[in-house]
PDB file of N, CA and C in Angstrom:
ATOM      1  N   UNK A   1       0.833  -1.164   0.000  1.00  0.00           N
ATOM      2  CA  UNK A   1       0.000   0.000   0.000  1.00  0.00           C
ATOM      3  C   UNK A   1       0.890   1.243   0.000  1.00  0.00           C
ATOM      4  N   UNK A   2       0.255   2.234  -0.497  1.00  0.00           N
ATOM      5  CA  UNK A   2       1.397   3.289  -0.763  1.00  0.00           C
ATOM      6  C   UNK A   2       1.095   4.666   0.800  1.00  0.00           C
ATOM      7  N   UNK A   3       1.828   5.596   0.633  1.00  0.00           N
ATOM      8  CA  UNK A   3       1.420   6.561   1.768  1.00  0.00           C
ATOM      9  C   UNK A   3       0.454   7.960   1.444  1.00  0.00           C
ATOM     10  N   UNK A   4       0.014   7.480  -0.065  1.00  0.00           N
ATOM     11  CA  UNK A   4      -0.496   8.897  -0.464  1.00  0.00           C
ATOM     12  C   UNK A   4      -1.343   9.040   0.198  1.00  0.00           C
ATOM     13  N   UNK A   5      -1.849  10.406   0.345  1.00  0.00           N
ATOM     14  CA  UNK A   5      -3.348  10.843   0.884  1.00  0.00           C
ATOM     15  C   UNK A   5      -3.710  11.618  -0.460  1.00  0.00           C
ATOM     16  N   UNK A   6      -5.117  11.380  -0.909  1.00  0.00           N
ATOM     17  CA  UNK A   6      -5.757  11.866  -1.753  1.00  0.00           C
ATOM     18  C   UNK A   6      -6.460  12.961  -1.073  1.00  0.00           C
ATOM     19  N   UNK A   7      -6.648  14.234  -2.050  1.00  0.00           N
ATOM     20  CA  UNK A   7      -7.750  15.060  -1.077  1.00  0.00           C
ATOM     21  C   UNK A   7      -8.649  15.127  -2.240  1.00  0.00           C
ATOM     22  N   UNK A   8      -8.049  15.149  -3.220  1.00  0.00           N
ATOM     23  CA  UNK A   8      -9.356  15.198  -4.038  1.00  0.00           C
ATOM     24  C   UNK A   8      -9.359  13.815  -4.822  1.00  0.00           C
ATOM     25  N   UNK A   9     -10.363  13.572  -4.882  1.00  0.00           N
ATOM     26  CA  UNK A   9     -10.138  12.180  -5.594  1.00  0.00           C
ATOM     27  C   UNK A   9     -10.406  12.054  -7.167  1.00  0.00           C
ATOM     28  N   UNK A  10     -11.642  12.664  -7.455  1.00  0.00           N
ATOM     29  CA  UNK A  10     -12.002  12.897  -8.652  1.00  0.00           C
ATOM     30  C   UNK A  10     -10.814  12.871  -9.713  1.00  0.00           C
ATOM     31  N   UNK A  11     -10.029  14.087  -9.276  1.00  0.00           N
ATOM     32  CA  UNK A  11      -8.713  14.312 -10.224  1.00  0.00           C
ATOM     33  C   UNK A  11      -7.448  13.997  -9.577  1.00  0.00           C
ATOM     34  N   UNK A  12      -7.707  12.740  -8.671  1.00  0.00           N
ATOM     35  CA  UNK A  12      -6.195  12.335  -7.807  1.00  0.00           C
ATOM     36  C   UNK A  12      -5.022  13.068  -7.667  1.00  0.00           C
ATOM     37  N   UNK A  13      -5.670  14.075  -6.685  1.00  0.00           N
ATOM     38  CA  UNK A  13      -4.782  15.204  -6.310  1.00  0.00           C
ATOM     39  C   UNK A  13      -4.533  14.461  -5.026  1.00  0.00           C
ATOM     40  N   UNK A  14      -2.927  14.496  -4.841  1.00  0.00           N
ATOM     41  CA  UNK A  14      -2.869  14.228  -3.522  1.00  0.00           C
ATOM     42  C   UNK A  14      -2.219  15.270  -2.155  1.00  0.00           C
ATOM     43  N   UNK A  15      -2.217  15.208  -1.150  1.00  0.00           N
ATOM     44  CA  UNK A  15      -1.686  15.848  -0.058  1.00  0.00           C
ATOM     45  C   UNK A  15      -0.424  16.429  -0.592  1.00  0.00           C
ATOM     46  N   UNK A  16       0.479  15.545  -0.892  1.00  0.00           N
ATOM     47  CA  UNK A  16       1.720  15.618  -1.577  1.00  0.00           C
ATOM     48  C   UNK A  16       1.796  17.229  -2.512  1.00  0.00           C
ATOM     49  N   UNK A  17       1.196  16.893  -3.193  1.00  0.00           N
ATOM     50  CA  UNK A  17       1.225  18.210  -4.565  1.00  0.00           C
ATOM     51  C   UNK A  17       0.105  19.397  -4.091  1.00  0.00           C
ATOM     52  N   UNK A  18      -0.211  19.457  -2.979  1.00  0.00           N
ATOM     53  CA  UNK A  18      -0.995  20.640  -2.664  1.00  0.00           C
ATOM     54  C   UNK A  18       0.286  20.902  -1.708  1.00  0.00           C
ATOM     55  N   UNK A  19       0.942  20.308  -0.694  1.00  0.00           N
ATOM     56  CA  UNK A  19       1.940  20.412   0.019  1.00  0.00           C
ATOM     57  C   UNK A  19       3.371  21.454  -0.707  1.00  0.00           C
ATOM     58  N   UNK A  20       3.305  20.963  -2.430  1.00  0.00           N
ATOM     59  CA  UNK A  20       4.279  20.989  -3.229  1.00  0.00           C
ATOM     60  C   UNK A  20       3.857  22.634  -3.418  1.00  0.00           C
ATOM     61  N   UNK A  21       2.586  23.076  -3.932  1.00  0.00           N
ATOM     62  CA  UNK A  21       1.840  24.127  -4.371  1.00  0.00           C
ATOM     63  C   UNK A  21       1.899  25.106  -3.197  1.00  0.00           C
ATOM     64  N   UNK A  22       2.054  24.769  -2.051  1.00  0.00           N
ATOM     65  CA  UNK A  22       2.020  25.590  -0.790  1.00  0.00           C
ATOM     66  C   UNK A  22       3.587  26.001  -0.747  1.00  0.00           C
ATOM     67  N   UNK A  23       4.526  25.036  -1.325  1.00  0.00           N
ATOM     68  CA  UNK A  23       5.723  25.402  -0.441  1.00  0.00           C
ATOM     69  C   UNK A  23       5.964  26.636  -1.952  1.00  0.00           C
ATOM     70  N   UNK A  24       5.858  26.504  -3.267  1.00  0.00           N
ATOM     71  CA  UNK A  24       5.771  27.039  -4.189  1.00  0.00           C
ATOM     72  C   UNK A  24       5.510  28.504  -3.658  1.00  0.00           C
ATOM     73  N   UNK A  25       4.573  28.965  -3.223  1.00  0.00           N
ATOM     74  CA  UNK A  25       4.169  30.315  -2.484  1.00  0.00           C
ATOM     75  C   UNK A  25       2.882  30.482  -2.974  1.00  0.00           C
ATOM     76  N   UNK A  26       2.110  29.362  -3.669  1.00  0.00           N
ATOM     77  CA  UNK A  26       0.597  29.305  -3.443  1.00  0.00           C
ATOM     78  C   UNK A  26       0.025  29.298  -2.091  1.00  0.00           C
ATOM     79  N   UNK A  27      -0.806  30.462  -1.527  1.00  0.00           N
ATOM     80  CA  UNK A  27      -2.096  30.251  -0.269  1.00  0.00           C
ATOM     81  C   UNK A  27      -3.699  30.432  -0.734  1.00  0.00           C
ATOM     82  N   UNK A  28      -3.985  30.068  -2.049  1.00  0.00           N
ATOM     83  CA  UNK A  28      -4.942  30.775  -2.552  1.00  0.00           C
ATOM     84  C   UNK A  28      -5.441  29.591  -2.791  1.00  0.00           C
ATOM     85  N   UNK A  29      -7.127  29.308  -2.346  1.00  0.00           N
ATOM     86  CA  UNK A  29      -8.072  28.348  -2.776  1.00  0.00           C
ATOM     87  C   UNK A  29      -7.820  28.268  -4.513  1.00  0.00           C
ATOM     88  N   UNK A  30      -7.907  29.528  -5.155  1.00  0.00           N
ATOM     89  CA  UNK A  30      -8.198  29.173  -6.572  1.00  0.00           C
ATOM     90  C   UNK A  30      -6.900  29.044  -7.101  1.00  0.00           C
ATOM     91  N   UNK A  31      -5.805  29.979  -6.622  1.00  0.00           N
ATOM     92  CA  UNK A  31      -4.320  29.583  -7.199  1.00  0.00           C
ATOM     93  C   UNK A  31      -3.779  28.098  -7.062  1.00  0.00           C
ATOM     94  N   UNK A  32      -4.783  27.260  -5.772  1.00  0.00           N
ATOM     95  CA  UNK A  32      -4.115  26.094  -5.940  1.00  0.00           C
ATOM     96  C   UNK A  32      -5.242  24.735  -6.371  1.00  0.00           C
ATOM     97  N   UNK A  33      -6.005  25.630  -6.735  1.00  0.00           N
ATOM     98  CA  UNK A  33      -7.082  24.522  -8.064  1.00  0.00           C
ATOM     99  C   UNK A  33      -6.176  24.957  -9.111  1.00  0.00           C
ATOM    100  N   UNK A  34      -6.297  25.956  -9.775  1.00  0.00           N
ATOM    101  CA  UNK A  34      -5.629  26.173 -10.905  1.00  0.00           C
ATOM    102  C   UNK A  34      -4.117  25.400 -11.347  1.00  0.00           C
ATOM    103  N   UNK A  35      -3.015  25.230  -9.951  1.00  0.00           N
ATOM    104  CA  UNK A  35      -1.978  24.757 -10.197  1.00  0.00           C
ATOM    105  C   UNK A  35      -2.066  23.205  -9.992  1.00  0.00           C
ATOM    106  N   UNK A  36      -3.073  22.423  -9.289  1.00  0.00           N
ATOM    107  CA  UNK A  36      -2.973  21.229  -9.033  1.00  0.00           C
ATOM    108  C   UNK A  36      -4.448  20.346  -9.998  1.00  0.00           C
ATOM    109  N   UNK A  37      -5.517  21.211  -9.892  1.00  0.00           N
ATOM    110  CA  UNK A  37      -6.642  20.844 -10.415  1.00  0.00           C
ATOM    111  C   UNK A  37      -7.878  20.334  -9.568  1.00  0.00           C
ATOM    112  N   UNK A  38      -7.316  20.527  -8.736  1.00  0.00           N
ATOM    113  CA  UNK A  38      -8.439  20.131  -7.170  1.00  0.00           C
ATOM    114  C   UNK A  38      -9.489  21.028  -7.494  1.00  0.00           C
ATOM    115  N   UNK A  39     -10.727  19.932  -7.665  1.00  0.00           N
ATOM    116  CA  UNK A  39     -11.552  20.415  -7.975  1.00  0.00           C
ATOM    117  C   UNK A  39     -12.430  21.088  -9.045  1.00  0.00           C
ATOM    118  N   UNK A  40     -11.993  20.257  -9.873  1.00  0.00           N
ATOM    119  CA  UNK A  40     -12.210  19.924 -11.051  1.00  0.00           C
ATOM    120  C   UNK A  40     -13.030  19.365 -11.850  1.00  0.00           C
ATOM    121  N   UNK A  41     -13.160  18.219 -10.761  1.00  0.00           N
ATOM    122  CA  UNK A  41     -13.528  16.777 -11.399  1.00  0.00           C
ATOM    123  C   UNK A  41     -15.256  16.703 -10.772  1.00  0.00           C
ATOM    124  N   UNK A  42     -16.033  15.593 -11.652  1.00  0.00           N
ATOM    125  CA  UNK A  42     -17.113  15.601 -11.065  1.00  0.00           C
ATOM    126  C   UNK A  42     -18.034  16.565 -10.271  1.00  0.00           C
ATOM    127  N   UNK A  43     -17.267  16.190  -9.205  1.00  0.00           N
ATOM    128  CA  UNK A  43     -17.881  16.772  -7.404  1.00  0.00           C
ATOM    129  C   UNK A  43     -17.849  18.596  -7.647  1.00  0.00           C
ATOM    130  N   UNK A  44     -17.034  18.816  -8.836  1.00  0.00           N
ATOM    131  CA  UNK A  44     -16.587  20.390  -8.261  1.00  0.00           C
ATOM    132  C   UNK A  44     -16.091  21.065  -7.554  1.00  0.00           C
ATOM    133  N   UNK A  45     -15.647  20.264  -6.453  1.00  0.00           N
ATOM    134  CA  UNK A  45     -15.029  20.654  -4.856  1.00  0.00           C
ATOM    135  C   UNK A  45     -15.974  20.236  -4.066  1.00  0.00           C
ATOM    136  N   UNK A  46     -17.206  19.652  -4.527  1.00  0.00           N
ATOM    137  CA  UNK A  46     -17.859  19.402  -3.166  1.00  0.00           C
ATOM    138  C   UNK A  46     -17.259  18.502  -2.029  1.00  0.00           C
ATOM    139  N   UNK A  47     -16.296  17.566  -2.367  1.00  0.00           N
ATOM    140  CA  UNK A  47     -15.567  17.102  -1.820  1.00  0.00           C
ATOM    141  C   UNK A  47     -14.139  17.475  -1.230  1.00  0.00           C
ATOM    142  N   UNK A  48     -13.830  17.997  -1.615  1.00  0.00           N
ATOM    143  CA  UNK A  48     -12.702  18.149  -1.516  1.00  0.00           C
ATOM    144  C   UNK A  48     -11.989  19.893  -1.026  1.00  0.00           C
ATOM    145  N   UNK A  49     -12.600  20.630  -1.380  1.00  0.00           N
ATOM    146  CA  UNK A  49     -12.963  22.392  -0.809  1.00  0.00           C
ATOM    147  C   UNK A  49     -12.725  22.009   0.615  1.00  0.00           C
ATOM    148  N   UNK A  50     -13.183  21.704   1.489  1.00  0.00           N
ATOM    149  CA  UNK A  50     -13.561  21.843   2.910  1.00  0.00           C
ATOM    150  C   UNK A  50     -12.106  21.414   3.619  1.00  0.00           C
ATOM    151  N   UNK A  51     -11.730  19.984   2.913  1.00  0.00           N
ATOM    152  CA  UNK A  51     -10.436  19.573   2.995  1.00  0.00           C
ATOM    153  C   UNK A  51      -8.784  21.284   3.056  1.00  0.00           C
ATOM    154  N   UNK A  52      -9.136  21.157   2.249  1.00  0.00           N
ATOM    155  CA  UNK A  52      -8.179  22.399   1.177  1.00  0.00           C
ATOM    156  C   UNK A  52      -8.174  23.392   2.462  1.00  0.00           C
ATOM    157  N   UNK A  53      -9.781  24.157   2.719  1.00  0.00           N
ATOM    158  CA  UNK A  53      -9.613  25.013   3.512  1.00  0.00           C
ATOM    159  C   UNK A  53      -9.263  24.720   5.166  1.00  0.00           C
ATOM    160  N   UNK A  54      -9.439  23.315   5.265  1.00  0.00           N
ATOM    161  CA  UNK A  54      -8.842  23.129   6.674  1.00  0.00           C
ATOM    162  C   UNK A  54      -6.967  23.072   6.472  1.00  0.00           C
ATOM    163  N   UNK A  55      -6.421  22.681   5.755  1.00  0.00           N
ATOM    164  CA  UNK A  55      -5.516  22.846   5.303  1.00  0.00           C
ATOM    165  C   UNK A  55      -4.105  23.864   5.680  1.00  0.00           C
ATOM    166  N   UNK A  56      -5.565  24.944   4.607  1.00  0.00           N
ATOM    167  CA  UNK A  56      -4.764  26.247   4.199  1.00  0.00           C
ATOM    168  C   UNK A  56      -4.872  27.409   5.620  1.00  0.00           C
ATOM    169  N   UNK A  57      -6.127  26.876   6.470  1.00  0.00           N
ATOM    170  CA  UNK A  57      -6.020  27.206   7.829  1.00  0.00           C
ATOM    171  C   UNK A  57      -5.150  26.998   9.058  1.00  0.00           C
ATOM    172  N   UNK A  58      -4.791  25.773   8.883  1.00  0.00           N
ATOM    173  CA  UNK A  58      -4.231  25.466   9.551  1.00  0.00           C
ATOM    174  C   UNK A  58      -2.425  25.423  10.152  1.00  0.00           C
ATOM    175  N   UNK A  59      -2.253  26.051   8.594  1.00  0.00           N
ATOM    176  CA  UNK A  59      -0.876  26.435   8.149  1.00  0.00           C
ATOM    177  C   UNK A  59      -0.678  27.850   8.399  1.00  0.00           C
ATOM    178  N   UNK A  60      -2.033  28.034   9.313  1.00  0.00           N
ATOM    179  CA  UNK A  60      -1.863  30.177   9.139  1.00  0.00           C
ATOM    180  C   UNK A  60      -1.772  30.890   7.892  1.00  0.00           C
ATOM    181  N   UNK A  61      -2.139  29.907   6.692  1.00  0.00           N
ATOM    182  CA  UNK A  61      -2.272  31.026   5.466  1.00  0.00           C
ATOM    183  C   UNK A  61      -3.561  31.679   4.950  1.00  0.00           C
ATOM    184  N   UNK A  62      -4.371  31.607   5.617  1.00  0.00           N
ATOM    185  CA  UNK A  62      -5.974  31.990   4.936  1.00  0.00           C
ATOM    186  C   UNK A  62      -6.557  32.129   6.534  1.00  0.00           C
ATOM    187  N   UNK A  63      -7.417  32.915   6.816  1.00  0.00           N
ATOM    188  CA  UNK A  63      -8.485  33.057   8.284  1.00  0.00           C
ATOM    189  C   UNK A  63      -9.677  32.280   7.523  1.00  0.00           C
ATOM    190  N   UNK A  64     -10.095  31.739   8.119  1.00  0.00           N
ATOM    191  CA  UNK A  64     -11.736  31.321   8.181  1.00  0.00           C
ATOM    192  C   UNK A  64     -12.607  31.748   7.699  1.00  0.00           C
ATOM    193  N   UNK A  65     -12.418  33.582   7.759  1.00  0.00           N
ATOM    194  CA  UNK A  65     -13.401  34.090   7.661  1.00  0.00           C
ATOM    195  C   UNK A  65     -13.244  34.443   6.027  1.00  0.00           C
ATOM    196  N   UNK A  66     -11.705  34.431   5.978  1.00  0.00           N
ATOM    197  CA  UNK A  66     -11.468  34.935   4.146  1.00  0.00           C
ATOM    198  C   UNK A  66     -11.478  33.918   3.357  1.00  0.00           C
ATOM    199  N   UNK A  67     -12.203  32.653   3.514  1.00  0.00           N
ATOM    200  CA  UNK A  67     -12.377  31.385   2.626  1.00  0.00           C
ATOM    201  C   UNK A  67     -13.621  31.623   1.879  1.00  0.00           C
ATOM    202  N   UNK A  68     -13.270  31.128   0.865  1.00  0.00           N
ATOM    203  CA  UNK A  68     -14.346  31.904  -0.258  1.00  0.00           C
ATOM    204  C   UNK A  68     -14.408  30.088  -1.003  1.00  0.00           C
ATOM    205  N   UNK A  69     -15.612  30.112  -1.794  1.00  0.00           N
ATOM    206  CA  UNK A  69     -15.609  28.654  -2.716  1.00  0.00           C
ATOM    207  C   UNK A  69     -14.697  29.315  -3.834  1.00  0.00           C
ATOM    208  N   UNK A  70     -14.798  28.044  -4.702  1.00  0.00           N
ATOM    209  CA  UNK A  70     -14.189  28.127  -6.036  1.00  0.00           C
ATOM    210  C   UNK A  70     -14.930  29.005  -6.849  1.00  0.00           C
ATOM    211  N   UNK A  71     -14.252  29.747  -8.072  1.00  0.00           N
ATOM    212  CA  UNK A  71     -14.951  30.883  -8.658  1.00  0.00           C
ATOM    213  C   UNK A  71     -16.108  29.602  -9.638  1.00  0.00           C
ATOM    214  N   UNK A  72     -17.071  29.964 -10.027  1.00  0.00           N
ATOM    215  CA  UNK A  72     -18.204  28.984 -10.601  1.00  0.00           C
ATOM    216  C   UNK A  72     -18.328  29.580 -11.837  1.00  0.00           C
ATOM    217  N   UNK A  73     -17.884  28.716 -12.986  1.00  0.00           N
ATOM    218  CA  UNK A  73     -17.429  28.540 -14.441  1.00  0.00           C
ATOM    219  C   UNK A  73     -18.606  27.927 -14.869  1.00  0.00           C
ATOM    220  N   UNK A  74     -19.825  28.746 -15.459  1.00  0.00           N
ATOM    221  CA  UNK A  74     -21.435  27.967 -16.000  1.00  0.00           C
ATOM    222  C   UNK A  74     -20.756  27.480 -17.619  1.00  0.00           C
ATOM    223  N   UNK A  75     -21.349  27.280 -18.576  1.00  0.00           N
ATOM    224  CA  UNK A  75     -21.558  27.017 -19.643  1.00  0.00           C
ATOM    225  C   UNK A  75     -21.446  28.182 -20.257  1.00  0.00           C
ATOM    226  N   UNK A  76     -21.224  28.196 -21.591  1.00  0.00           N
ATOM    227  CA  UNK A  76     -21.070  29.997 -22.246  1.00  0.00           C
ATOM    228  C   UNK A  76     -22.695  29.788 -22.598  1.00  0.00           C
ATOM    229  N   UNK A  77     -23.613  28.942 -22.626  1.00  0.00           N
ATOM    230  CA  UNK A  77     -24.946  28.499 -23.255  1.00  0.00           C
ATOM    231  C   UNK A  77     -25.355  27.556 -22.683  1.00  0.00           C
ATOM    232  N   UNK A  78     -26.822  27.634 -22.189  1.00  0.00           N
ATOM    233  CA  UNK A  78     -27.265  25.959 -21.815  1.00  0.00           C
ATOM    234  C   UNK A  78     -27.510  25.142 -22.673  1.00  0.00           C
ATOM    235  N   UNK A  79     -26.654  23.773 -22.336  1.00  0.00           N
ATOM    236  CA  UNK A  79     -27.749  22.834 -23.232  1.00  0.00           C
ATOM    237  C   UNK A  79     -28.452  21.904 -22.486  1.00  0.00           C
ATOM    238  N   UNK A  80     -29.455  21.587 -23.331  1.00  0.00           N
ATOM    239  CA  UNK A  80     -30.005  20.410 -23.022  1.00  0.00           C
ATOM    240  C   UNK A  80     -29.633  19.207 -22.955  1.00  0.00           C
ATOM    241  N   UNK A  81     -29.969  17.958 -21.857  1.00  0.00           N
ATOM    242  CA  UNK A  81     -29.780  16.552 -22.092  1.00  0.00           C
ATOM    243  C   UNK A  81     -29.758  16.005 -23.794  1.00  0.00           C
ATOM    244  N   UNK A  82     -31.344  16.573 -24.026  1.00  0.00           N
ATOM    245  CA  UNK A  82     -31.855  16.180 -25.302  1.00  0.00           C
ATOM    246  C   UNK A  82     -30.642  16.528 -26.755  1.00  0.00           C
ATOM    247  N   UNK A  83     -30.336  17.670 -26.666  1.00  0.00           N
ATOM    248  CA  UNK A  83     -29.005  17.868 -27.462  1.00  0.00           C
ATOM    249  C   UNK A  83     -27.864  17.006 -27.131  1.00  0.00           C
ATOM    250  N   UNK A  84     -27.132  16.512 -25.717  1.00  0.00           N
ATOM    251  CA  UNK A  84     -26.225  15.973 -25.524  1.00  0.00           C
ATOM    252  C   UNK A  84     -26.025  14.423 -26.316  1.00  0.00           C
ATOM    253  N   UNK A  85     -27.612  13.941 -25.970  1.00  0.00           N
ATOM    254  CA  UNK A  85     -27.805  12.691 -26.480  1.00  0.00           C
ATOM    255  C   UNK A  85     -28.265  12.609 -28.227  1.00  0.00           C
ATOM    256  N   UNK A  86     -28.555  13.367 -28.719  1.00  0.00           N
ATOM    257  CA  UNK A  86     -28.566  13.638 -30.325  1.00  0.00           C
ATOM    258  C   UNK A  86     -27.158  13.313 -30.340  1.00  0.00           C
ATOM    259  N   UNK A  87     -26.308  13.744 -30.375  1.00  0.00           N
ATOM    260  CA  UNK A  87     -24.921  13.813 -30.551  1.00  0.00           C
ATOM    261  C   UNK A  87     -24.773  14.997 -31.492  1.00  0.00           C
ATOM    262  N   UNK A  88     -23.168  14.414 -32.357  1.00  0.00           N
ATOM    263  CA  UNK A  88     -22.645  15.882 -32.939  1.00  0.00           C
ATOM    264  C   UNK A  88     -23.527  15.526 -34.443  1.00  0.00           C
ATOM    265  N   UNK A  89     -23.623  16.643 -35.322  1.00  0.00           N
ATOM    266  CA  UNK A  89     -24.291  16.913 -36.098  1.00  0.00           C
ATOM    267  C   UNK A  89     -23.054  16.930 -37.079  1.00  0.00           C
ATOM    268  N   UNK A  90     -22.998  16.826 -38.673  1.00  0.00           N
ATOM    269  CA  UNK A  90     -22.168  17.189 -39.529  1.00  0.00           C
ATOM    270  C   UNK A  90     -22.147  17.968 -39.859  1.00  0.00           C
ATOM    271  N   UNK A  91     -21.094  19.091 -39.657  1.00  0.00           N
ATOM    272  CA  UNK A  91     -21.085  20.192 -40.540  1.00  0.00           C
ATOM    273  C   UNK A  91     -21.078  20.531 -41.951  1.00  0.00           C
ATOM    274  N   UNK A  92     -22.049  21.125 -42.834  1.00  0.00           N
ATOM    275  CA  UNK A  92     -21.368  21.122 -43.996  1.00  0.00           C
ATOM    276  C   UNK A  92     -20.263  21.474 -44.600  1.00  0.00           C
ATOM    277  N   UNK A  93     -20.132  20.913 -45.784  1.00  0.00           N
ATOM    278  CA  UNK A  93     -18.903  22.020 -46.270  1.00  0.00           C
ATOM    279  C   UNK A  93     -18.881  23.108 -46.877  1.00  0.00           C
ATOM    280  N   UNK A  94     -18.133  23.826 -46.876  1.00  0.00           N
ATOM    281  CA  UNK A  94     -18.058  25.116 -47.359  1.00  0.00           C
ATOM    282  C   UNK A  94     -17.747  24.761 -48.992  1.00  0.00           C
ATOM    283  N   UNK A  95     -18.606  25.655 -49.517  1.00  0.00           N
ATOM    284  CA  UNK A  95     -18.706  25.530 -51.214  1.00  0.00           C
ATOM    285  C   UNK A  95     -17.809  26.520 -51.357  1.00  0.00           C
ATOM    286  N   UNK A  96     -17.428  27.054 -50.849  1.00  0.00           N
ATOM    287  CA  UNK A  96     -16.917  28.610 -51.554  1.00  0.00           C
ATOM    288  C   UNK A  96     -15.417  28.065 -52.445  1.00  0.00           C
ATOM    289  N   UNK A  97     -15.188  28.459 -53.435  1.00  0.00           N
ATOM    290  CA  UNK A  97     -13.720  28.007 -53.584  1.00  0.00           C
ATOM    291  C   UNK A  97     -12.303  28.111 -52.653  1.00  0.00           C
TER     292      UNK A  97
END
C-alpha cells in the first residue's frame, strides 16, 4: 500500500502536490485549483474544498473568515440533455472556392 493521501479524488490530487503548491508560495483556494486541479472533477469541490480550507487554515495562510468557494465557471450556453444525447451533427462544407 502506498502513503499517499488523496484530497481530491475525482482528479487524484494528492496531499503531496498541494503540500508541493504551498511550499511554491501558493495560499490561494483558486491559485491552488488552478496549479494542481483540485476540484475539477465531477464533485466540483464538493468534496474536496472543505479539505483544502482546513488545510490552508491550519498552516496560518488563509483566516476562516477569508475562505471563499471556487470561482463557478457555468456554460457559455445551456444545453439540453436532449441535445447531448442527439450527438454531434455534420457540418457542412463550405462551397466557396
Amino acid at each position: 500500500m502506498t502513503a499517499r493521501t488523496f484530497v481530491c479524488r475525482c482528479e487524484d490530487v494528492t496531499l503531496t502536490e498541494i503540500e508541493r503548491a504551498i511550499a511554491a508560495g501558493l495560499s490561494d483556494v483558486e491559485e491552488i485549483k488552478r496549479y494542481t486541479g483540485l476540484g475539477t472533477g465531477p464533485c466540483q469541490g464538493k468534496e474536496c474544498l472543505s479539505a483544502l480550507g482546513r488545510l490552508l487554515v491550519a498552516r496560518g495562510l488563509i483566516s476562516p473568515a477569508a475562505l471563499r468557494p471556487f470561482t463557478a465557471r457555468p456554460p457559455v450556453e445551456p444545453v439540453t440533455f436532449g441535445a447531448l444525447a442527439a450527438g454531434a451533427t455534420e457540418v457542412p462544407e463550405d462551397p466557396s472556392p
